[in-house]
N, C-alpha and C. Protein backbone atom coordinates (compact mmCIF):
# COMPACT_ATOMS: atom_id res chain seq x y z
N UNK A 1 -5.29 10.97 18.67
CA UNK A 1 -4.34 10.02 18.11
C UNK A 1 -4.79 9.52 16.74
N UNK A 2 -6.31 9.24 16.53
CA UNK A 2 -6.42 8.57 15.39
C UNK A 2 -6.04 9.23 14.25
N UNK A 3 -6.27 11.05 14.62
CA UNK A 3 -6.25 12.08 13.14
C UNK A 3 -4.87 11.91 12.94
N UNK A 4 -3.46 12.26 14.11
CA UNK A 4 -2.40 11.71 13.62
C UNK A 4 -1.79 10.65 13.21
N UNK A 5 -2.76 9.64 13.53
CA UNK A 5 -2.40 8.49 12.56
C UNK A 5 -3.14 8.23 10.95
N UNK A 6 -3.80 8.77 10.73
CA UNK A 6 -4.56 9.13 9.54
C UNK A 6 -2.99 9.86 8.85
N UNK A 7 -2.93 10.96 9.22
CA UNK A 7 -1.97 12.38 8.18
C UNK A 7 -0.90 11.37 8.26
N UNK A 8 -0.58 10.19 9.48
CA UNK A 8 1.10 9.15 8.90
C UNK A 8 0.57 8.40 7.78
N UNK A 9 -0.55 7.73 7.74
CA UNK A 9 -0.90 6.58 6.67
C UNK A 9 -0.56 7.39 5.44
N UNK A 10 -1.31 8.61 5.49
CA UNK A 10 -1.32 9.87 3.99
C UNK A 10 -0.26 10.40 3.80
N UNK A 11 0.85 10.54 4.69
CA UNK A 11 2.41 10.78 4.46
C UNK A 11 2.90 9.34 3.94
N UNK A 12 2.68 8.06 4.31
CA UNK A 12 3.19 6.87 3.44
C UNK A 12 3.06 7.16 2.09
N UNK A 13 1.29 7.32 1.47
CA UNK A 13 1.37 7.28 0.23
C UNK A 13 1.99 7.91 -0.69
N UNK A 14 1.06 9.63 0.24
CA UNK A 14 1.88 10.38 -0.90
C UNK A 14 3.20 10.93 -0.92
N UNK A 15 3.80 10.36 0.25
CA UNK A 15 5.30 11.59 0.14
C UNK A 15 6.37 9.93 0.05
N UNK A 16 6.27 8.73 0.75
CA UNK A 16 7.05 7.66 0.68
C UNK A 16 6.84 6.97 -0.93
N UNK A 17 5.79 6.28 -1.37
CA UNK A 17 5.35 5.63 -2.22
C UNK A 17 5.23 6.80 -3.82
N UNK A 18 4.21 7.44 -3.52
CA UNK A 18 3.88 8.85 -4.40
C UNK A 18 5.40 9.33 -5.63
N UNK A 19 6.39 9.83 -3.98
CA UNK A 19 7.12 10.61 -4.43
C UNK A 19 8.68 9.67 -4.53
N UNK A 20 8.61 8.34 -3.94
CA UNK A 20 9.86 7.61 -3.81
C UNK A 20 10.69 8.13 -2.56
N UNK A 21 10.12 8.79 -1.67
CA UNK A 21 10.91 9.25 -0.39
C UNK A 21 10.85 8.11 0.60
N UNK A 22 11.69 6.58 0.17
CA UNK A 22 11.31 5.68 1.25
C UNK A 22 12.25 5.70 2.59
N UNK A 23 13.24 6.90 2.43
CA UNK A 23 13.65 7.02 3.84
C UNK A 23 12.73 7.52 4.97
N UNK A 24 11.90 7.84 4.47
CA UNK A 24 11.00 8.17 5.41
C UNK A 24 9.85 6.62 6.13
N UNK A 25 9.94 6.05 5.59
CA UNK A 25 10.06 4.33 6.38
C UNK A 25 10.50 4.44 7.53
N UNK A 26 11.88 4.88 7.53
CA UNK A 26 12.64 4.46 8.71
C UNK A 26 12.17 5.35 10.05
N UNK A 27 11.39 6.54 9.59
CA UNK A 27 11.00 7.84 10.75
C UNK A 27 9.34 7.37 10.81
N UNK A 28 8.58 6.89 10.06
CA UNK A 28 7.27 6.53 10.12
C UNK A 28 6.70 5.04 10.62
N UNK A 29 7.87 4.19 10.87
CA UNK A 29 7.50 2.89 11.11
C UNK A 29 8.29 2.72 12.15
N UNK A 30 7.45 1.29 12.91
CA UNK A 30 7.75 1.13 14.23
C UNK A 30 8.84 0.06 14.11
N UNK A 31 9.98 -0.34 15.14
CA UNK A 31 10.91 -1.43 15.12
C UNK A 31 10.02 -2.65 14.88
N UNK A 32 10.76 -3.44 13.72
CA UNK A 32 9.60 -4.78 14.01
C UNK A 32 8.67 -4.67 13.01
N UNK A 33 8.36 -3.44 12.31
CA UNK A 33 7.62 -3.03 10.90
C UNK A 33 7.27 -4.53 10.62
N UNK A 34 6.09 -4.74 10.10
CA UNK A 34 5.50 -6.43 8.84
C UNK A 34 4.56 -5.61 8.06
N UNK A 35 4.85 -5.48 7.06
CA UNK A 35 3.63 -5.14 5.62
C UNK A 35 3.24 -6.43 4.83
N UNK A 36 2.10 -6.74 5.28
CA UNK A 36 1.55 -8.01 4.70
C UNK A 36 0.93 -7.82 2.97
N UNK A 37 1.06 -8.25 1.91
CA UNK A 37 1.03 -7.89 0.58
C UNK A 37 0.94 -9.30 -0.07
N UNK A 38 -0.12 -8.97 -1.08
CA UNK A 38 -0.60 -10.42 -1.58
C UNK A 38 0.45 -10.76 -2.83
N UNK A 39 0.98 -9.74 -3.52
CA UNK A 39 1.92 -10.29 -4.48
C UNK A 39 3.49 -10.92 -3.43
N UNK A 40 4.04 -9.88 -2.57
CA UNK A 40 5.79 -9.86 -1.65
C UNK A 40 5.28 -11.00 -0.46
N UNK A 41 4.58 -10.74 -0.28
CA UNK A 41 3.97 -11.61 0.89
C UNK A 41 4.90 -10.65 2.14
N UNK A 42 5.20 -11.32 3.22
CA UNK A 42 5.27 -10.78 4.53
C UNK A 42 6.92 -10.00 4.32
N UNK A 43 6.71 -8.55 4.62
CA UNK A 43 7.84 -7.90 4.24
C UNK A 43 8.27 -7.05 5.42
N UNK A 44 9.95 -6.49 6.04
CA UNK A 44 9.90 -6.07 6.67
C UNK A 44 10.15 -4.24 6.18
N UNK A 45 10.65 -3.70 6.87
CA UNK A 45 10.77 -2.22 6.19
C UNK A 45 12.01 -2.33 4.87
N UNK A 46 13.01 -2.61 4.89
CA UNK A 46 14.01 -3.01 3.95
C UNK A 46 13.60 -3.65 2.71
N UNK A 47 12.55 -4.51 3.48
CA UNK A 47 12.36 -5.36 1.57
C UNK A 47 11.03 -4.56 1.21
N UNK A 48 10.67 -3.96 1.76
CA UNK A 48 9.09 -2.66 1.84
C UNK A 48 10.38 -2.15 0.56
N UNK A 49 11.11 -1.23 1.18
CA UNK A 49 11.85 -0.22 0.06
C UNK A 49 12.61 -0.76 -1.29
N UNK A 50 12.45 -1.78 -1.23
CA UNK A 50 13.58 -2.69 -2.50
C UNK A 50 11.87 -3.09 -2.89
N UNK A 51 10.94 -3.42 -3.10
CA UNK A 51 9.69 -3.71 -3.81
C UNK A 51 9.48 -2.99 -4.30
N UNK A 52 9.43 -1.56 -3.05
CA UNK A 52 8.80 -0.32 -3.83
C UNK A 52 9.65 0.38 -4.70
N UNK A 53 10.97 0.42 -4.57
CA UNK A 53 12.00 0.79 -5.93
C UNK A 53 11.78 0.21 -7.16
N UNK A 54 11.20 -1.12 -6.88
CA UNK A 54 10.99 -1.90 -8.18
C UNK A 54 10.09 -1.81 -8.99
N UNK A 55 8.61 -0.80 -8.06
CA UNK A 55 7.67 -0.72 -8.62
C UNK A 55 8.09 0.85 -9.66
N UNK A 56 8.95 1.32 -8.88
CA UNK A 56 9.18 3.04 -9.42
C UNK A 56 10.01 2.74 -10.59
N UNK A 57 11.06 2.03 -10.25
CA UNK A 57 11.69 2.11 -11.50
C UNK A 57 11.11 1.67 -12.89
N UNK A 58 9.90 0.37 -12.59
CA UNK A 58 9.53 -0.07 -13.86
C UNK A 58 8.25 1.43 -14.27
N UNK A 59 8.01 1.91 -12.89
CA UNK A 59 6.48 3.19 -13.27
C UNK A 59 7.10 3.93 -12.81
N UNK A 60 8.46 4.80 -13.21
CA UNK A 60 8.39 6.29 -13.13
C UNK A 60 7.72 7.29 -12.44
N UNK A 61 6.54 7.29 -13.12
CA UNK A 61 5.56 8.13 -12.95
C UNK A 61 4.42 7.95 -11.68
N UNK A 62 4.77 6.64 -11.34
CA UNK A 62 3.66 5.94 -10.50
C UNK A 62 3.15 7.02 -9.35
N UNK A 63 2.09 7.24 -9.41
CA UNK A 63 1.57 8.07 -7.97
C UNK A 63 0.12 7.36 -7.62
N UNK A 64 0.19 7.53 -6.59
CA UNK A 64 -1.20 7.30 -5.50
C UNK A 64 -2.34 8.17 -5.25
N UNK A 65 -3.26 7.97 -5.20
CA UNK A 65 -4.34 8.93 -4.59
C UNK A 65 -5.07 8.34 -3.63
N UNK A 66 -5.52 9.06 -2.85
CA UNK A 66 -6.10 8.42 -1.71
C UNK A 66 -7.32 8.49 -1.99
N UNK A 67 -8.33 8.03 -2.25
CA UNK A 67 -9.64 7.48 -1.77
C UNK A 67 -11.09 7.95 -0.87
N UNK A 68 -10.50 7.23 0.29
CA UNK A 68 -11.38 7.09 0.95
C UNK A 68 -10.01 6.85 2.34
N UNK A 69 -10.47 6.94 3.86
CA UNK A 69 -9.27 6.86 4.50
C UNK A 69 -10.12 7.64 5.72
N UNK A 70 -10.04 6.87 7.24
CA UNK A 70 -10.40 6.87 7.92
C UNK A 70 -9.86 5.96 9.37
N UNK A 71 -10.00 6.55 10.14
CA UNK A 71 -9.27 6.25 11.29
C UNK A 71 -10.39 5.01 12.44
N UNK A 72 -10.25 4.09 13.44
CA UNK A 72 -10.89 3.93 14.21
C UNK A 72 -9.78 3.31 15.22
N UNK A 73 -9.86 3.42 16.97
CA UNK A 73 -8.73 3.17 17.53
C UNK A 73 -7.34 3.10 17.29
N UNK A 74 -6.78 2.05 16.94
CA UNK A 74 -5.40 2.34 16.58
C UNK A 74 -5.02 1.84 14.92
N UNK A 75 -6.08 2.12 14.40
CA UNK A 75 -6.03 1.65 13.04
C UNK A 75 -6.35 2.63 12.29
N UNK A 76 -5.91 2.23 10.71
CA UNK A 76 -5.93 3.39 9.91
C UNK A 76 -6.72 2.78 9.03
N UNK A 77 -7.92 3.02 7.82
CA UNK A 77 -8.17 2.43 7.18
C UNK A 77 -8.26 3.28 5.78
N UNK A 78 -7.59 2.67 4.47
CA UNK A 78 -7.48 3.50 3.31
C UNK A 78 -7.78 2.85 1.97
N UNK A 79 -8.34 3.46 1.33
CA UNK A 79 -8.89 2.85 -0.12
C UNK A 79 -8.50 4.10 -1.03
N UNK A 80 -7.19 3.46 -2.12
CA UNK A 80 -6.50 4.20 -2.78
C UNK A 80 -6.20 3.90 -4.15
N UNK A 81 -5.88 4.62 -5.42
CA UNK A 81 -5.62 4.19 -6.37
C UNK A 81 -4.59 4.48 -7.27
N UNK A 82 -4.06 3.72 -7.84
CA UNK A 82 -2.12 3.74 -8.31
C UNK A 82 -2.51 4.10 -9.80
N UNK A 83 -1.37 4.73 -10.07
CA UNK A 83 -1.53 4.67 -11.18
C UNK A 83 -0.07 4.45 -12.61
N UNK A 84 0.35 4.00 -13.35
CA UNK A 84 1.49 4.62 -14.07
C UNK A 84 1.90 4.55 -14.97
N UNK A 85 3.41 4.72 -15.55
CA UNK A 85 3.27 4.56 -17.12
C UNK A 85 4.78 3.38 -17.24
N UNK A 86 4.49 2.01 -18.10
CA UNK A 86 5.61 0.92 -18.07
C UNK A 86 6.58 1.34 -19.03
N UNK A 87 7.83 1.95 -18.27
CA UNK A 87 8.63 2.57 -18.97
C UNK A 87 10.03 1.44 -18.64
N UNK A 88 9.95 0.63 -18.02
CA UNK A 88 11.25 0.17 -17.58
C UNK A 88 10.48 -1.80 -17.17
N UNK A 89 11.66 -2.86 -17.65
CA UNK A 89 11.09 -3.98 -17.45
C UNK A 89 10.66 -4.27 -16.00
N UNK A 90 10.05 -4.82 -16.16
CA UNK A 90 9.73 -5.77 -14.64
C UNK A 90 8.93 -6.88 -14.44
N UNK A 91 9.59 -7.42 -13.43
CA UNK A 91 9.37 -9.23 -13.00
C UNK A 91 9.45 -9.65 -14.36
N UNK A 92 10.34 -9.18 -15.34
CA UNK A 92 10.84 -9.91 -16.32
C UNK A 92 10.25 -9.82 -17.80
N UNK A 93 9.43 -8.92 -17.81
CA UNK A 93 8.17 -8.42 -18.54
C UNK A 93 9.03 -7.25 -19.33
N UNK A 94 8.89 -7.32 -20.39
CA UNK A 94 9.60 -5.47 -21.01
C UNK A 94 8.59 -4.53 -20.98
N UNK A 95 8.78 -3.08 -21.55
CA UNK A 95 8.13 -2.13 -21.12
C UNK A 95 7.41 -1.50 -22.43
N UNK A 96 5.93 -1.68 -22.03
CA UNK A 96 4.66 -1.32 -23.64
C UNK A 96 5.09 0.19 -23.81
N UNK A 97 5.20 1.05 -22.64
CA UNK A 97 5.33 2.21 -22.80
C UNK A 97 4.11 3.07 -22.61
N UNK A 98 3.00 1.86 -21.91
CA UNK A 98 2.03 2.39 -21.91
C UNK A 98 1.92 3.19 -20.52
N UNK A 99 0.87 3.91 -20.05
CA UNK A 99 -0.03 4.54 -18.94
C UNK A 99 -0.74 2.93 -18.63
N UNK A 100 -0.89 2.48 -17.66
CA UNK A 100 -1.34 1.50 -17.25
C UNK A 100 -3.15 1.86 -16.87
N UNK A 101 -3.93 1.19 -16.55
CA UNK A 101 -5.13 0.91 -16.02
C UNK A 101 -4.82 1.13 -14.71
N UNK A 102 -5.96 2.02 -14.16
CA UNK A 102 -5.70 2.46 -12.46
C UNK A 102 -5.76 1.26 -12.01
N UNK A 103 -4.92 0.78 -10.61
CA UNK A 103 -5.02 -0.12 -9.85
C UNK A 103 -5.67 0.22 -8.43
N UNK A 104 -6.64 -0.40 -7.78
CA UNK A 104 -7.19 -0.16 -6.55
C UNK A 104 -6.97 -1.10 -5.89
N UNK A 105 -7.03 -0.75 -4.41
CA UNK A 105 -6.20 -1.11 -3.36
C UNK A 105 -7.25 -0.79 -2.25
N UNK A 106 -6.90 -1.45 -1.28
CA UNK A 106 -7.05 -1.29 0.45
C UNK A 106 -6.54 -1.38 1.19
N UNK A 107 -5.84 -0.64 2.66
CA UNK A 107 -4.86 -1.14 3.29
C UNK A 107 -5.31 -0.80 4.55
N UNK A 108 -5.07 -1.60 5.67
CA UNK A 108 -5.46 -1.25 7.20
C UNK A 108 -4.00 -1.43 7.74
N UNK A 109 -3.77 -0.28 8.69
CA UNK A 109 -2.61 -0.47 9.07
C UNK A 109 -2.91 0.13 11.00
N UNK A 110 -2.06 -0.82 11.59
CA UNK A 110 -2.04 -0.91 12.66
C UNK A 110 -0.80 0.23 13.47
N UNK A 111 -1.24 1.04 14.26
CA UNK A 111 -0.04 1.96 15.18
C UNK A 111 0.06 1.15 16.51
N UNK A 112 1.50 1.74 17.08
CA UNK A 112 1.48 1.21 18.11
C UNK A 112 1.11 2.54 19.22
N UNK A 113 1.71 2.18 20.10
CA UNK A 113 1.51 3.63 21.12
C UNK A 113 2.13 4.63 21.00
N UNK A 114 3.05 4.49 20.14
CA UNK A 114 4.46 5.88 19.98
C UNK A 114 3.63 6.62 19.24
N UNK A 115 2.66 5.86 18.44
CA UNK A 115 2.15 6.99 16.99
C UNK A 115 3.03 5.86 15.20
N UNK A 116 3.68 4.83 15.74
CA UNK A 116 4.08 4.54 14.80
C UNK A 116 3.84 3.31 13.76
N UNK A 117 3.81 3.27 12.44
CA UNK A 117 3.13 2.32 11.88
C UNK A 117 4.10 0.77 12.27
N UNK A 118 2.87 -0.16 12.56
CA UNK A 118 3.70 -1.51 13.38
C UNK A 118 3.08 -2.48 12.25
N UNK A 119 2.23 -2.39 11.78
CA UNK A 119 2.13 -3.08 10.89
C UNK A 119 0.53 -2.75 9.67
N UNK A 120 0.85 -3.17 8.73
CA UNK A 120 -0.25 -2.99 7.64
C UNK A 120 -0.27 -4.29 6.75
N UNK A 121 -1.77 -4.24 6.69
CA UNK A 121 -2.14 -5.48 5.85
C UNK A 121 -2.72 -4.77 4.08
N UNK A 122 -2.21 -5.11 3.15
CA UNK A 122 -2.68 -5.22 1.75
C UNK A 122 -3.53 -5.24 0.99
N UNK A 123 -4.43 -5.26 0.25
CA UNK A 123 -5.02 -5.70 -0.84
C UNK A 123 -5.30 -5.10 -1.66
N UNK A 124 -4.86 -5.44 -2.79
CA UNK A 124 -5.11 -4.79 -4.48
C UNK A 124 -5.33 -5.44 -5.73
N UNK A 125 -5.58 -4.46 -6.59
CA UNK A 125 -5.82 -5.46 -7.66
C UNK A 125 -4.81 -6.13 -8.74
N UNK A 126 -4.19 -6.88 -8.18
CA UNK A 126 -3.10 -7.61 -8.83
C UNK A 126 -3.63 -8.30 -10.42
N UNK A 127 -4.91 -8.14 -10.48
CA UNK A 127 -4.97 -8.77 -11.80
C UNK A 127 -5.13 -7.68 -12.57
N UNK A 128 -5.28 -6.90 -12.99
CA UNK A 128 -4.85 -5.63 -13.37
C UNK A 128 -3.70 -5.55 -13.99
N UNK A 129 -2.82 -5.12 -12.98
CA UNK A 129 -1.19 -4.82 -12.63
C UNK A 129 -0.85 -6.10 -13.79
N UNK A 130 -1.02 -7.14 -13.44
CA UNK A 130 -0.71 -8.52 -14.60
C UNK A 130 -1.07 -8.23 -15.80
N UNK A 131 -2.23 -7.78 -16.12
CA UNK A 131 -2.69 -7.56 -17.19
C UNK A 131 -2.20 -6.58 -18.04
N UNK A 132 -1.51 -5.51 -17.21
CA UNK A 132 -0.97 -4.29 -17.76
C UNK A 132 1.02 -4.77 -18.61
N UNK A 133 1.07 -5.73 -17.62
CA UNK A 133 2.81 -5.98 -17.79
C UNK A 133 2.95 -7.04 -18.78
N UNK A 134 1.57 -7.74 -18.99
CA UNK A 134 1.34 -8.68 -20.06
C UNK A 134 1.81 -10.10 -19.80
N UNK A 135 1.70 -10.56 -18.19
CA UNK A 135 1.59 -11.27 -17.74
C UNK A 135 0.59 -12.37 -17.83
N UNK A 136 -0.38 -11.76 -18.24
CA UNK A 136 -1.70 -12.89 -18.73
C UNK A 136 -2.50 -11.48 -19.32
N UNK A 137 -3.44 -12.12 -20.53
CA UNK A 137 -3.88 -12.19 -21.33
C UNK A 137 -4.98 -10.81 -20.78
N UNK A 138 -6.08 -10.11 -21.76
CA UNK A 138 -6.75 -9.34 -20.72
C UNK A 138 -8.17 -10.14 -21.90
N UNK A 139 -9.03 -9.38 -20.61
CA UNK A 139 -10.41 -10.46 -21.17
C UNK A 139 -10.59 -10.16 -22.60
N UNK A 140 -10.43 -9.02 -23.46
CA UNK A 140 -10.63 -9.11 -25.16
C UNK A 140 -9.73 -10.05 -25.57
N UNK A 141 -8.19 -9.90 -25.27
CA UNK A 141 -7.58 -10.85 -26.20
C UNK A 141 -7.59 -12.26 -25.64
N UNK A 142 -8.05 -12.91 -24.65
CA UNK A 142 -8.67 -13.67 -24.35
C UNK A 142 -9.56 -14.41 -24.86
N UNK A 143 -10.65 -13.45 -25.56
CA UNK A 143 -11.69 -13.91 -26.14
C UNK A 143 -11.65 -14.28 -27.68
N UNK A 144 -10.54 -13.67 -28.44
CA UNK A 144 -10.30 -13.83 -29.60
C UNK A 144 -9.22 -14.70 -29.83
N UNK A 145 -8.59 -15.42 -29.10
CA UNK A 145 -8.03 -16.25 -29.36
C UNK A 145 -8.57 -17.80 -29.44
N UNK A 146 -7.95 -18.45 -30.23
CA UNK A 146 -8.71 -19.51 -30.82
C UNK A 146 -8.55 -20.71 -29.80
């Protein structure tokens, strides 16, 4: 069970998130889905796919790589890194046009007995991601300002 729950976590990234295939949410997650996320906070599968549209449309290009990623009982555990280029505004921010700074991440996600993802918890580097959209300042221009 754990290896097939490993190859679902690695079908989230790279074929849901990766490639923008978030119908596949609806065949990989359990009724009742919660993705816990430090920017959306507590999300169910629906607002999972309207975040992650938001992230694609402003990064195009955005893809994932996996890490590191390992299984124990009914958990999945993954350390992964985003990457993309700000071609389109977001959270209100316009678009540098740049390739962004890789973002790293961790996510543990919980199966139930079917094999299906019931829930996953978050963490990444949101100060980054800010820093890239020009949300706050990055530590050089930081430092040169008076």
């Amino acid at each position: 069970m754990a290896q097939a729950n490993i190859e679902t976590s690695r079908r989230l990234i790279e074929e849901t998130f990766s490639e923008g295939r978030f119908e596949l949410l609806d065949e990989l997650c359990a009724d009742g889905f919660v993705s816990h996320d430090p920017i959306a906070g507590d999300q169910d599968i629906e607002a999972v796919k309207q975040t992650f549209a938001g992230y694609r449309e402003a990064f195009p290009d955005l893809t994932f790589t996996i890490d590191d990623i390992f299984a124990a009982d009914d958990k999945v555990v993954m350390r992964w890194t985003g990457v993309g280029t700000f071609q389109n505004e977001f959270m209100g921010f316009q678009p540098t046009g740049e390739k962004g700074d890789p973002v790293t991440g961790m996510n543990i996600d919980r199966y139930d007995e079917d094999g299906k993802l019931a829930e996953t918890w978050g963490q990444w580097d949101t100060l980054t991601l800010m820093r890239d959209i020009g949300a706050i300042p990055d530590a050089a221009a930081a430092g040169t300002q008076g």
